[in-house]
N, C-alpha and C. Protein backbone atom coordinates (compact mmCIF):
# COMPACT_ATOMS: atom_id res chain seq x y z
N UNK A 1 11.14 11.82 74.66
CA UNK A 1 11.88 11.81 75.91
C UNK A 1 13.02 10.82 75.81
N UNK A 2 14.18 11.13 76.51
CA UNK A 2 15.23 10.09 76.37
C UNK A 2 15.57 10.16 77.97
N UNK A 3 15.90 8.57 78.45
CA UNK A 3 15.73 8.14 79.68
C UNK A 3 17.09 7.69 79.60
N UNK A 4 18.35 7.26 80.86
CA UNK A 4 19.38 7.15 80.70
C UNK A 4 19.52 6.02 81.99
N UNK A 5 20.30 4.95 81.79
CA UNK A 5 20.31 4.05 83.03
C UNK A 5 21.87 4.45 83.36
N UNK A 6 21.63 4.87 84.72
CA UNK A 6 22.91 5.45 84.69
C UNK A 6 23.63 4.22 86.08
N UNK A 7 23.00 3.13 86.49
CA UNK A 7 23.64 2.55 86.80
C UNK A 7 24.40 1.07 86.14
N UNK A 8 25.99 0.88 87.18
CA UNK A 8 26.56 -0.22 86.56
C UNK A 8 26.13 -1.19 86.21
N UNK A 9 27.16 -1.88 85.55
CA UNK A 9 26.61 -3.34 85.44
C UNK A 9 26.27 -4.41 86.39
N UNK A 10 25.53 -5.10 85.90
CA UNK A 10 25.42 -6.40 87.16
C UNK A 10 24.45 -5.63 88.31
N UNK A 11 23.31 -4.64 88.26
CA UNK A 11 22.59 -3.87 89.08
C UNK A 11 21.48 -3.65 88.59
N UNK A 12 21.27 -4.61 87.57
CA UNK A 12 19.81 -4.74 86.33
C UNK A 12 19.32 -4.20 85.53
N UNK A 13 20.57 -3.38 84.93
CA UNK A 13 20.36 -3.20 83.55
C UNK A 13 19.78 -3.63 82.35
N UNK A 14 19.91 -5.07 82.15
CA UNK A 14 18.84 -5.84 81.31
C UNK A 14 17.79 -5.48 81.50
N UNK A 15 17.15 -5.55 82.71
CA UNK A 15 15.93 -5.48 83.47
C UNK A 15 15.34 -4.37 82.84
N UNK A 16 16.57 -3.44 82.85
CA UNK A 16 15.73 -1.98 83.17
C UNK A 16 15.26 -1.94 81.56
N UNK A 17 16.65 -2.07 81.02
CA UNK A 17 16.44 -2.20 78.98
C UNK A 17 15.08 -2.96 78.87
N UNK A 18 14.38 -4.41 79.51
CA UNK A 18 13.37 -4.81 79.15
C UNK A 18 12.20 -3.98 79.61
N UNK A 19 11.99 -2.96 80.64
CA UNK A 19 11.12 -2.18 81.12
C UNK A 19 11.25 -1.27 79.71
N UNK A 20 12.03 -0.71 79.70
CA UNK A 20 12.15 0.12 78.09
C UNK A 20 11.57 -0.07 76.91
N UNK A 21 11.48 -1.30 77.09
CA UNK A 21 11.02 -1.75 75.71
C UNK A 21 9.72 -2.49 76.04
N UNK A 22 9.10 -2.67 76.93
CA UNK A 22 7.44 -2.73 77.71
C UNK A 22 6.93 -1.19 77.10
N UNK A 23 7.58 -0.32 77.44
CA UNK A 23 7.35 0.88 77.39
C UNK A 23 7.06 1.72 76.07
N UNK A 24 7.54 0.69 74.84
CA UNK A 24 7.73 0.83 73.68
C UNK A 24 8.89 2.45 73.32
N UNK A 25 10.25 2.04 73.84
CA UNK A 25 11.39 3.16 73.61
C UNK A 25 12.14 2.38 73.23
N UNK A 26 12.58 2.96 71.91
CA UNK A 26 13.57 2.24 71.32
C UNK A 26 15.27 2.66 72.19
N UNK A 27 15.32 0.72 72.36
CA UNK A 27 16.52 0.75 73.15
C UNK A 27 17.55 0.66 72.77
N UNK A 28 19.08 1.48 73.25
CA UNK A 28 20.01 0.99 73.22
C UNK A 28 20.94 0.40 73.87
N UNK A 29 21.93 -0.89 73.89
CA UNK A 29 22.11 -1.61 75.51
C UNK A 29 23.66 -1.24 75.24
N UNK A 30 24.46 -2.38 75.71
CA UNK A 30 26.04 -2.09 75.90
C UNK A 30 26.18 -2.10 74.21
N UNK A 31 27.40 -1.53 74.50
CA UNK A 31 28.32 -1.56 73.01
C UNK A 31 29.04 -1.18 73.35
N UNK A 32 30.27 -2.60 72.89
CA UNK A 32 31.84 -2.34 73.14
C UNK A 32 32.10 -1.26 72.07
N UNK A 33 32.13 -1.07 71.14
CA UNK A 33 32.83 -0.02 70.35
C UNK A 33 32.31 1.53 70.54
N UNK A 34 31.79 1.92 71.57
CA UNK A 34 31.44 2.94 71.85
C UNK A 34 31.59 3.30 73.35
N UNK A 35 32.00 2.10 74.26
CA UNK A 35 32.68 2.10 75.38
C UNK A 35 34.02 2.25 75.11
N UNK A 36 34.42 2.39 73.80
CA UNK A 36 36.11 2.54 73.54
C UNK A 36 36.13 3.65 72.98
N UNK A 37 35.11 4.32 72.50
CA UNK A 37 34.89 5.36 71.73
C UNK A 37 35.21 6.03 73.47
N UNK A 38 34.23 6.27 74.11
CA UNK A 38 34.33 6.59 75.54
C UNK A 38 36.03 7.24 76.27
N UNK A 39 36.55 5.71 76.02
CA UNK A 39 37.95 5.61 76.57
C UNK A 39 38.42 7.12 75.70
N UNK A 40 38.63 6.41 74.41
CA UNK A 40 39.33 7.55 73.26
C UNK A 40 39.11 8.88 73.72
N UNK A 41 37.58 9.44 74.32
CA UNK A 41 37.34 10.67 74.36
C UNK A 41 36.70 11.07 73.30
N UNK A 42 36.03 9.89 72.24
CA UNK A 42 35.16 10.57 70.86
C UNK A 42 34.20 10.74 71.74
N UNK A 43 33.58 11.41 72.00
CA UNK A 43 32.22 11.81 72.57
C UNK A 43 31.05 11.99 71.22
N UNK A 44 31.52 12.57 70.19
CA UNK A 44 30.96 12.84 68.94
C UNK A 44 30.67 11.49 68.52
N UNK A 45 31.23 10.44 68.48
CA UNK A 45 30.59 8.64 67.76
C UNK A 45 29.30 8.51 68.95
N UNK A 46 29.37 8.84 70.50
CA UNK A 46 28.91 8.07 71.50
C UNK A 46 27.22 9.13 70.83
N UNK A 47 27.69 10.33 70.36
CA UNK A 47 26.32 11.46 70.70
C UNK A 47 25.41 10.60 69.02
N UNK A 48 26.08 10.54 67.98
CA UNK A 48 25.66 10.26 67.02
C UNK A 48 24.73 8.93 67.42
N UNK A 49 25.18 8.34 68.12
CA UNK A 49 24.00 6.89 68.40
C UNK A 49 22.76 7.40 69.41
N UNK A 50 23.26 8.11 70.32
CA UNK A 50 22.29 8.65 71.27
C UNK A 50 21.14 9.60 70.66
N UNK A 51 21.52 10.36 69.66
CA UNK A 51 20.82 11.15 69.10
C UNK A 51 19.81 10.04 68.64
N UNK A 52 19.86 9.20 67.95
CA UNK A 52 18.82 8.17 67.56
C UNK A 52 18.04 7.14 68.57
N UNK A 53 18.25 7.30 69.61
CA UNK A 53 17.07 6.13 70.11
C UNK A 53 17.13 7.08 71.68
N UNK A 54 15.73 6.03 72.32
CA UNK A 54 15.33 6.89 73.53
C UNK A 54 15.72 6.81 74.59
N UNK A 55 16.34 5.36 74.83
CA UNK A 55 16.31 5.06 76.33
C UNK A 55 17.73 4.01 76.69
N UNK A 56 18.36 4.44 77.22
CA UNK A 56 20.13 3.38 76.92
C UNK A 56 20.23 2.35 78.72
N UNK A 57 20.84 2.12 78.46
CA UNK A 57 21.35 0.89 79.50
C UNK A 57 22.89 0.28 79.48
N UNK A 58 23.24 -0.11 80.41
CA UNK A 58 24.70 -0.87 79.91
C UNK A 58 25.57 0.12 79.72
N UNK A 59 26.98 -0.75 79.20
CA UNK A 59 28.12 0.21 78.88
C UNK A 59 28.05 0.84 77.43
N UNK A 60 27.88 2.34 77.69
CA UNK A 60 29.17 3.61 77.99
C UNK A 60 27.91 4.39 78.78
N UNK A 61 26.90 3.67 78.55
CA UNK A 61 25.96 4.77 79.02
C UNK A 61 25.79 5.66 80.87
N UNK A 62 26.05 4.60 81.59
CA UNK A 62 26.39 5.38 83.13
C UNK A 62 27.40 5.93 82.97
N UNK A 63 28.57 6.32 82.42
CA UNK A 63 29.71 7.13 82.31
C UNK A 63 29.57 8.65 81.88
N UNK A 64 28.80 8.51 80.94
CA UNK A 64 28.10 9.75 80.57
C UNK A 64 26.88 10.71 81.00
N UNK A 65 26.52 10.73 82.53
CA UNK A 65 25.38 11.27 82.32
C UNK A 65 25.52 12.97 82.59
N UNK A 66 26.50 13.47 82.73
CA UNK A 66 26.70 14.45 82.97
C UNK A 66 26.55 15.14 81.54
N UNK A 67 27.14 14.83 80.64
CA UNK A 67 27.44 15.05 78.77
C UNK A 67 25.68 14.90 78.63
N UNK A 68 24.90 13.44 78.81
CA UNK A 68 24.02 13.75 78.19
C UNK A 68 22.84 14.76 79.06
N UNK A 69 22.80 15.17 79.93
CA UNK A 69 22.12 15.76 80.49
C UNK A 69 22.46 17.41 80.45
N UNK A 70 23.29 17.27 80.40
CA UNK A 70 24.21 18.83 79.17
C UNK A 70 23.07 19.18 77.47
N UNK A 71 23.24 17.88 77.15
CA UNK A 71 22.90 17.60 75.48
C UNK A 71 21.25 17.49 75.19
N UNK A 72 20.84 16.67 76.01
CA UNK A 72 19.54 16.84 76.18
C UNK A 72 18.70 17.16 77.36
N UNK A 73 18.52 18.40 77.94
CA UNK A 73 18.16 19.15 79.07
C UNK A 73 16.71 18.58 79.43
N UNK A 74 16.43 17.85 78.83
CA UNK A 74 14.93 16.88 79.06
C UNK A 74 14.64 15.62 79.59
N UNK A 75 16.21 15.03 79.59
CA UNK A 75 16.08 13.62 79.80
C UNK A 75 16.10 13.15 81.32
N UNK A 76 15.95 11.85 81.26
CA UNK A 76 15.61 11.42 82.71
C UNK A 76 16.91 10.50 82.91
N UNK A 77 16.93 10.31 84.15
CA UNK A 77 18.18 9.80 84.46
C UNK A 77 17.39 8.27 85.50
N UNK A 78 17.85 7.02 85.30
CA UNK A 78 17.69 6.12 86.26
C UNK A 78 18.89 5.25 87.17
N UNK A 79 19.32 5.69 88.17
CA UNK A 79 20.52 4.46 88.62
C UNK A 79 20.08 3.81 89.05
N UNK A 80 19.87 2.32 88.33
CA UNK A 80 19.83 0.52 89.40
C UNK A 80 20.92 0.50 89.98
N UNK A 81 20.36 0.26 91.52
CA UNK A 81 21.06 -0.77 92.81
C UNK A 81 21.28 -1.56 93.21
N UNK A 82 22.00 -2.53 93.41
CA UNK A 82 21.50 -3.72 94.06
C UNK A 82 21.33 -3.66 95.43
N UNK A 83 20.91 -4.67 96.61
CA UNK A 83 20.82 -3.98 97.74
C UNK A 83 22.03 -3.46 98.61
N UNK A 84 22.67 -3.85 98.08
CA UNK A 84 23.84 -3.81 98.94
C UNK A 84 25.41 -3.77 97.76
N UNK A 85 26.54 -3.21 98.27
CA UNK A 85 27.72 -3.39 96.82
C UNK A 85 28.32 -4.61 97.31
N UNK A 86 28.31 -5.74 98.48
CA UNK A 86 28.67 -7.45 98.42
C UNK A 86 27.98 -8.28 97.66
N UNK A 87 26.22 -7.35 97.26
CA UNK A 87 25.52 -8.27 96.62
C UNK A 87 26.14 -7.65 95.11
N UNK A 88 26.19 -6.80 94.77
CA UNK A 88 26.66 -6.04 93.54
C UNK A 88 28.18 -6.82 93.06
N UNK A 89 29.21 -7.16 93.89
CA UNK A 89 30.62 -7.63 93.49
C UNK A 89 30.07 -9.06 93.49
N UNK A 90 29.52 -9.79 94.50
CA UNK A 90 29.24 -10.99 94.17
C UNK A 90 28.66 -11.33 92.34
N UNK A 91 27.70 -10.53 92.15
CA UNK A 91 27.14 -11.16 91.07
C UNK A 91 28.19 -10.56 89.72
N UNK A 92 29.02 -9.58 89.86
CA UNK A 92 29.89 -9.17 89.00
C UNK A 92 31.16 -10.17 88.84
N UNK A 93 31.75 -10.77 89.76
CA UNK A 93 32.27 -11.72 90.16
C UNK A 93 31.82 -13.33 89.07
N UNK A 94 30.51 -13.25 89.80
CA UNK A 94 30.02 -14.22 88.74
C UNK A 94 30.23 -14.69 86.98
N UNK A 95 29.24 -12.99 86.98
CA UNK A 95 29.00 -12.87 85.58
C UNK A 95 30.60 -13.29 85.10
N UNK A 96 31.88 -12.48 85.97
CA UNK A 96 33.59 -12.71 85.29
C UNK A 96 33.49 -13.81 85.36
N UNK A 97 32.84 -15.27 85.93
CA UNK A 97 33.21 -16.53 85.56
C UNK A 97 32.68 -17.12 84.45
N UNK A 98 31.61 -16.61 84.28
CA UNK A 98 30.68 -16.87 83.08
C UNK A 98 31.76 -16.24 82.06
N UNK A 99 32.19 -15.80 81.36
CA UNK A 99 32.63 -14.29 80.25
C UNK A 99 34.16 -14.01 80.23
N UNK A 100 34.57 -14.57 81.40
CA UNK A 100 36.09 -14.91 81.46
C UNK A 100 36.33 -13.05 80.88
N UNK A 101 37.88 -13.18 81.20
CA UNK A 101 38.48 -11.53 81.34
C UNK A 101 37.91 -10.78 80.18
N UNK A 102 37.90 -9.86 80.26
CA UNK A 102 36.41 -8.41 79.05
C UNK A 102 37.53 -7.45 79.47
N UNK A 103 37.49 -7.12 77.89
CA UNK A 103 38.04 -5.39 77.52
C UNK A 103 37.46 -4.42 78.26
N UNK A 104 35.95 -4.44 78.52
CA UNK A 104 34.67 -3.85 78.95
C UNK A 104 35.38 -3.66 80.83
N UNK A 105 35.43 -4.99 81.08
CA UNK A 105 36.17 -4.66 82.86
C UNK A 105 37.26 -4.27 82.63
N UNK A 106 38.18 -3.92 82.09
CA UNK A 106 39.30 -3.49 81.95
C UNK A 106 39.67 -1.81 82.02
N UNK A 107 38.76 -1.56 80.66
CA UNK A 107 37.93 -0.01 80.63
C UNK A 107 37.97 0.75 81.58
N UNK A 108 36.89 -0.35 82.69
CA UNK A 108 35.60 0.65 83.27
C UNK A 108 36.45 0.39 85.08
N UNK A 109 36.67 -0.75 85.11
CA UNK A 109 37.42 -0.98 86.42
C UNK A 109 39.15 -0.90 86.42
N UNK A 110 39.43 -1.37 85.36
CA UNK A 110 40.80 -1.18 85.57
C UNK A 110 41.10 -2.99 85.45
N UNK A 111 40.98 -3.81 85.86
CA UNK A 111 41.36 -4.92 85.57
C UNK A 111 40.25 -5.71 84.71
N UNK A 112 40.85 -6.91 84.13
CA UNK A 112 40.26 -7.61 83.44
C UNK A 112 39.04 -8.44 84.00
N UNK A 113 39.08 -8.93 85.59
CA UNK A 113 38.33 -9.80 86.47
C UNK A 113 38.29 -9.22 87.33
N UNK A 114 37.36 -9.13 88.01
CA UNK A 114 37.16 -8.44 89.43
C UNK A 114 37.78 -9.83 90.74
N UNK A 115 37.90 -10.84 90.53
CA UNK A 115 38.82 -11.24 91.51
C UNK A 115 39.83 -10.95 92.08
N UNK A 116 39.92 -10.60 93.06
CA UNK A 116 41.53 -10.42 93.91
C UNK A 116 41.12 -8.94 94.22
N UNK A 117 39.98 -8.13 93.86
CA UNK A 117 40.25 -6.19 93.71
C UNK A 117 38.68 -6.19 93.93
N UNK A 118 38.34 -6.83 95.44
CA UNK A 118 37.06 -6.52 95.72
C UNK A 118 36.71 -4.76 96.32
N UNK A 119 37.65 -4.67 97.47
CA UNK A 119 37.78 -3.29 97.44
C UNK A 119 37.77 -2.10 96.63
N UNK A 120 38.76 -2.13 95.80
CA UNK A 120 38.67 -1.46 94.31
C UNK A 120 37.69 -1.45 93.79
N UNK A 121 36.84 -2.60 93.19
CA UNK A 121 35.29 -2.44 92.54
C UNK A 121 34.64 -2.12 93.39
N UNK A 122 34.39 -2.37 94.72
CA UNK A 122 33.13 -1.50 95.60
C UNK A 122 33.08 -0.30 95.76
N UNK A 123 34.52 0.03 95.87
CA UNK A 123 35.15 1.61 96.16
C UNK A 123 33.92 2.79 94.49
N UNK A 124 34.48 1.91 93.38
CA UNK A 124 34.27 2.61 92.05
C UNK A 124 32.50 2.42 92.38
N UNK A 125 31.57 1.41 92.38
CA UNK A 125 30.62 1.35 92.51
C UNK A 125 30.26 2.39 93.90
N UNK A 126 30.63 2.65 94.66
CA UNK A 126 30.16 3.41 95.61
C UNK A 126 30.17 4.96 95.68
N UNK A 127 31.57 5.18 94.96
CA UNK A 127 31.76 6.73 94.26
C UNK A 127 31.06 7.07 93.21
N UNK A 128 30.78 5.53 92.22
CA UNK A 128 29.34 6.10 91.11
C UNK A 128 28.13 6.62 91.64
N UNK A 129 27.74 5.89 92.44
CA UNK A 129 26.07 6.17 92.75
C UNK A 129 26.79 7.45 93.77
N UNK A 130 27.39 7.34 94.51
CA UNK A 130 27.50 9.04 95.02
C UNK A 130 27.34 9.87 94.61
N UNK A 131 28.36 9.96 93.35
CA UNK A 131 28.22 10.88 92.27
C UNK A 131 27.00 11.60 91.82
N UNK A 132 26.51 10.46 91.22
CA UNK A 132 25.64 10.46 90.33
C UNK A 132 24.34 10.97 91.72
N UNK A 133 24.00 10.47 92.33
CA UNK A 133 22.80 11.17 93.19
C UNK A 133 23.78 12.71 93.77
N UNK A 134 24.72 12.95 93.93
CA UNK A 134 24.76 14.45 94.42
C UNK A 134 24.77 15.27 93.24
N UNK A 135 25.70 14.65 91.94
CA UNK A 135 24.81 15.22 90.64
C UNK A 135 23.21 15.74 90.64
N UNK A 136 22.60 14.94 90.71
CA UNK A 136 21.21 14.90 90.75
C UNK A 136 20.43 15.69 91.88
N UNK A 137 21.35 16.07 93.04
CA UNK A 137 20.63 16.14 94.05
C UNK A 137 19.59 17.53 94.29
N UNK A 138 19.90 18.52 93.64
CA UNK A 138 18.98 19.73 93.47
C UNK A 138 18.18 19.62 92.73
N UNK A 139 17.35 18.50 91.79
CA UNK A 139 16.75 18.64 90.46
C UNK A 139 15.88 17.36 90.71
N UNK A 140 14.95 17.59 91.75
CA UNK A 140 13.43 16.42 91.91
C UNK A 140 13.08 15.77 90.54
N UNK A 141 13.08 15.05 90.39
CA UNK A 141 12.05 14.04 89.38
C UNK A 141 12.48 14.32 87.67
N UNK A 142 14.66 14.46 88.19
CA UNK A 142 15.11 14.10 87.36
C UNK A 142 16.28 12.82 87.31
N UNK A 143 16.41 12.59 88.74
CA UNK A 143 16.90 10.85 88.83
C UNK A 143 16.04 10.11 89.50
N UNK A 144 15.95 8.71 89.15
CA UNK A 144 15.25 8.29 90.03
C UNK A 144 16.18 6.91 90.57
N UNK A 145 16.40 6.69 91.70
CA UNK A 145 17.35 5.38 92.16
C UNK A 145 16.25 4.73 92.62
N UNK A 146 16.48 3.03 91.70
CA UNK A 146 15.88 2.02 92.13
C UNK A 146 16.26 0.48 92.12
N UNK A 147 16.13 0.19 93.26
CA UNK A 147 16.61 -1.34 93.35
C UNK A 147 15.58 -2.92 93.02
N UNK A 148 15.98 -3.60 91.92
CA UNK A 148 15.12 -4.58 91.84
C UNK A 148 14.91 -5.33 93.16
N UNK A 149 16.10 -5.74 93.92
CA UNK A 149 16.09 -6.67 95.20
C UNK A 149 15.30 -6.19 96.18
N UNK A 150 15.25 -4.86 96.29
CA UNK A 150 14.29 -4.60 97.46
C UNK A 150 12.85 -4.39 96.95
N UNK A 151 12.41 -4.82 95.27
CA UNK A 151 10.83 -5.20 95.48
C UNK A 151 10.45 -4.12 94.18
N UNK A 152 11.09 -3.16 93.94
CA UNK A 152 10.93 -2.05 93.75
C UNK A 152 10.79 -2.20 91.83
N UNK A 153 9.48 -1.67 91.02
CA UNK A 153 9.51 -2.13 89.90
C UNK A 153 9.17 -1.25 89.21
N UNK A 154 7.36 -1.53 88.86
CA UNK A 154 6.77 -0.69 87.97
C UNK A 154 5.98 0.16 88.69
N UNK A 155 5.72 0.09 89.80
CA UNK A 155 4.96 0.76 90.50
C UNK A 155 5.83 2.62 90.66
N UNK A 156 7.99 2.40 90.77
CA UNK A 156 8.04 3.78 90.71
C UNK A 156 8.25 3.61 89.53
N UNK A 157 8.75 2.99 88.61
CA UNK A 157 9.11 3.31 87.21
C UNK A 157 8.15 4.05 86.67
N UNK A 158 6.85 3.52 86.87
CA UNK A 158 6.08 4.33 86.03
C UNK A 158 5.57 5.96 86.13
N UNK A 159 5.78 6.01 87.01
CA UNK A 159 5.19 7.52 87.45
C UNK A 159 6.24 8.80 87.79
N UNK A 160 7.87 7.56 87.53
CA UNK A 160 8.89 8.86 87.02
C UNK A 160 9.17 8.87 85.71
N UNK A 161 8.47 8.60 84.90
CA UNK A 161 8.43 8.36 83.45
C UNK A 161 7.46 9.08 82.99
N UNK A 162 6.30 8.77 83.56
CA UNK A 162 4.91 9.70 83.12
C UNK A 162 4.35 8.93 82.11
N UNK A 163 4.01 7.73 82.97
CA UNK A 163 3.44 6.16 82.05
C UNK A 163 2.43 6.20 83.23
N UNK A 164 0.82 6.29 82.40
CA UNK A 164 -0.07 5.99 82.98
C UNK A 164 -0.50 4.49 83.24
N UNK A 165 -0.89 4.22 84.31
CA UNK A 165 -1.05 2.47 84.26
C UNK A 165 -0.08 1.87 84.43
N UNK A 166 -0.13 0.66 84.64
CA UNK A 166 0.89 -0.43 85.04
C UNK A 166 0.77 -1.58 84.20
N UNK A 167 1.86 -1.78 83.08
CA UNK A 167 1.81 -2.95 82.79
C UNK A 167 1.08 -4.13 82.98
N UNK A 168 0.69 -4.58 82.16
CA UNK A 168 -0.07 -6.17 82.21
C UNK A 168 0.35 -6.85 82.24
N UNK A 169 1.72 -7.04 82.85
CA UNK A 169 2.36 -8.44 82.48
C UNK A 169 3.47 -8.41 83.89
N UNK A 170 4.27 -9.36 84.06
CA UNK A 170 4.77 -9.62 85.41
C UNK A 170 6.40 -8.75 85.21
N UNK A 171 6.81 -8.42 86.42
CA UNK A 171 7.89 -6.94 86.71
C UNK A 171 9.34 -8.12 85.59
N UNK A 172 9.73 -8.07 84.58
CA UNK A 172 10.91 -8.60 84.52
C UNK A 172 12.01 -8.69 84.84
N UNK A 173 13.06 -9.87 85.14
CA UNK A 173 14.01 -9.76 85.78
C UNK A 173 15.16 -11.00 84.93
N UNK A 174 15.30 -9.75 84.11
CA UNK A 174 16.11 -10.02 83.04
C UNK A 174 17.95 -10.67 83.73
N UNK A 175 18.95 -11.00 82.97
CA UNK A 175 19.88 -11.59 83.04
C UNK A 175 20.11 -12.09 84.65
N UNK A 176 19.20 -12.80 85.19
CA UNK A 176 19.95 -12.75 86.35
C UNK A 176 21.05 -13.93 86.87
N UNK A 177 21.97 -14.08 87.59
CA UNK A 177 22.97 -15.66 87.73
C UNK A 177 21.97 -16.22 88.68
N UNK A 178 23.24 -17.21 88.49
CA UNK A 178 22.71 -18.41 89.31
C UNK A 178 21.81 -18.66 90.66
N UNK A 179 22.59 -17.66 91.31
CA UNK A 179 22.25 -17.55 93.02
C UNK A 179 21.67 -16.10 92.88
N UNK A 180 20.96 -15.25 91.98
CA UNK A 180 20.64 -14.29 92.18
C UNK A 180 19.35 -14.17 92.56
């Protein structure tokens, strides 16, 4: 089975990549040279990596779920939320102070820092998950949207996966900032 995190960054992607790998699926996370592959339009470099492992996260992978759900008619789709897109720009915001200007925000938003273009990034974050759930919206218990902030872990992860049992170990909550 190949599982797809089809939400942005800064909405717990780490998180989700460490649930992945609880799960024992070999993961794949961001990669700049295949988020440029993306830009370019090689779709053929992005499929050659995908073909090899099960479960992706990070960048190029929410950009694509339309291609891979074309490619592999089996796979599962997950978008992380945060609760809200002020809590979503806040911590994106952040992370840009940590990481200073990225090719990666440049890409995917259009500028280098999300300072000054809060509108603009909420706008793009709000038309993704639109998307992506009216994509989804005829086809039960092939997306599943879930938010770490509102509580939400292994309890649905597991049973839209078709993972019996619940982990033995505590829900992870991978990269998070400061005030998160």
């Amino acid at each position: 089975m190949k599982v797809f995190g089809t939400g942005l960054n800064k909405t717990g992607t780490k998180t989700l990549g460490e649930c992945f790998r609880t799960f024992g699926f070999h993961n794949q996370s961001y990669d700049l040279g295949l988020l440029e592959a993306w830009a370019r339009g090689d779709l053929e470099e992005i499929f050659r990596v995908s073909d090899r492992f099960d479960s992706f996260e990070d960048w190029p992978w929410p950009l694509l779920y339309r291609e891979f759900d074309r490619r592999y008619p089996d796979a599962k789709f997950i978008l992380t939320l945060r609760k809200d897109p002020e809590t979503w720009f806040d911590s994106l915001c952040r992370h840009a102070e940590l990481t200073g200007p990225t090719e990666a925000r440049e890409i995917v938003y259009g500028h280098r820092m999300p300072h000054g273009h809060r509108e603009h990034h909420i706008g793009i974050y709000l038309k993704h998950q639109e998307e992506v759930t009216r994509y989804f919206s005829d086809r039960p218990g092939k997306l599943l949207v879930i938010s770490w902030d509102r509580g939400e872990g292994w309890l649905q992860l597991c049973p839209f996966l078709g993972i019996s049992g619940i982990p033995q170990r505590p829900f992870p909550h991978e990269n998070q900032g400061q005030h998160e």
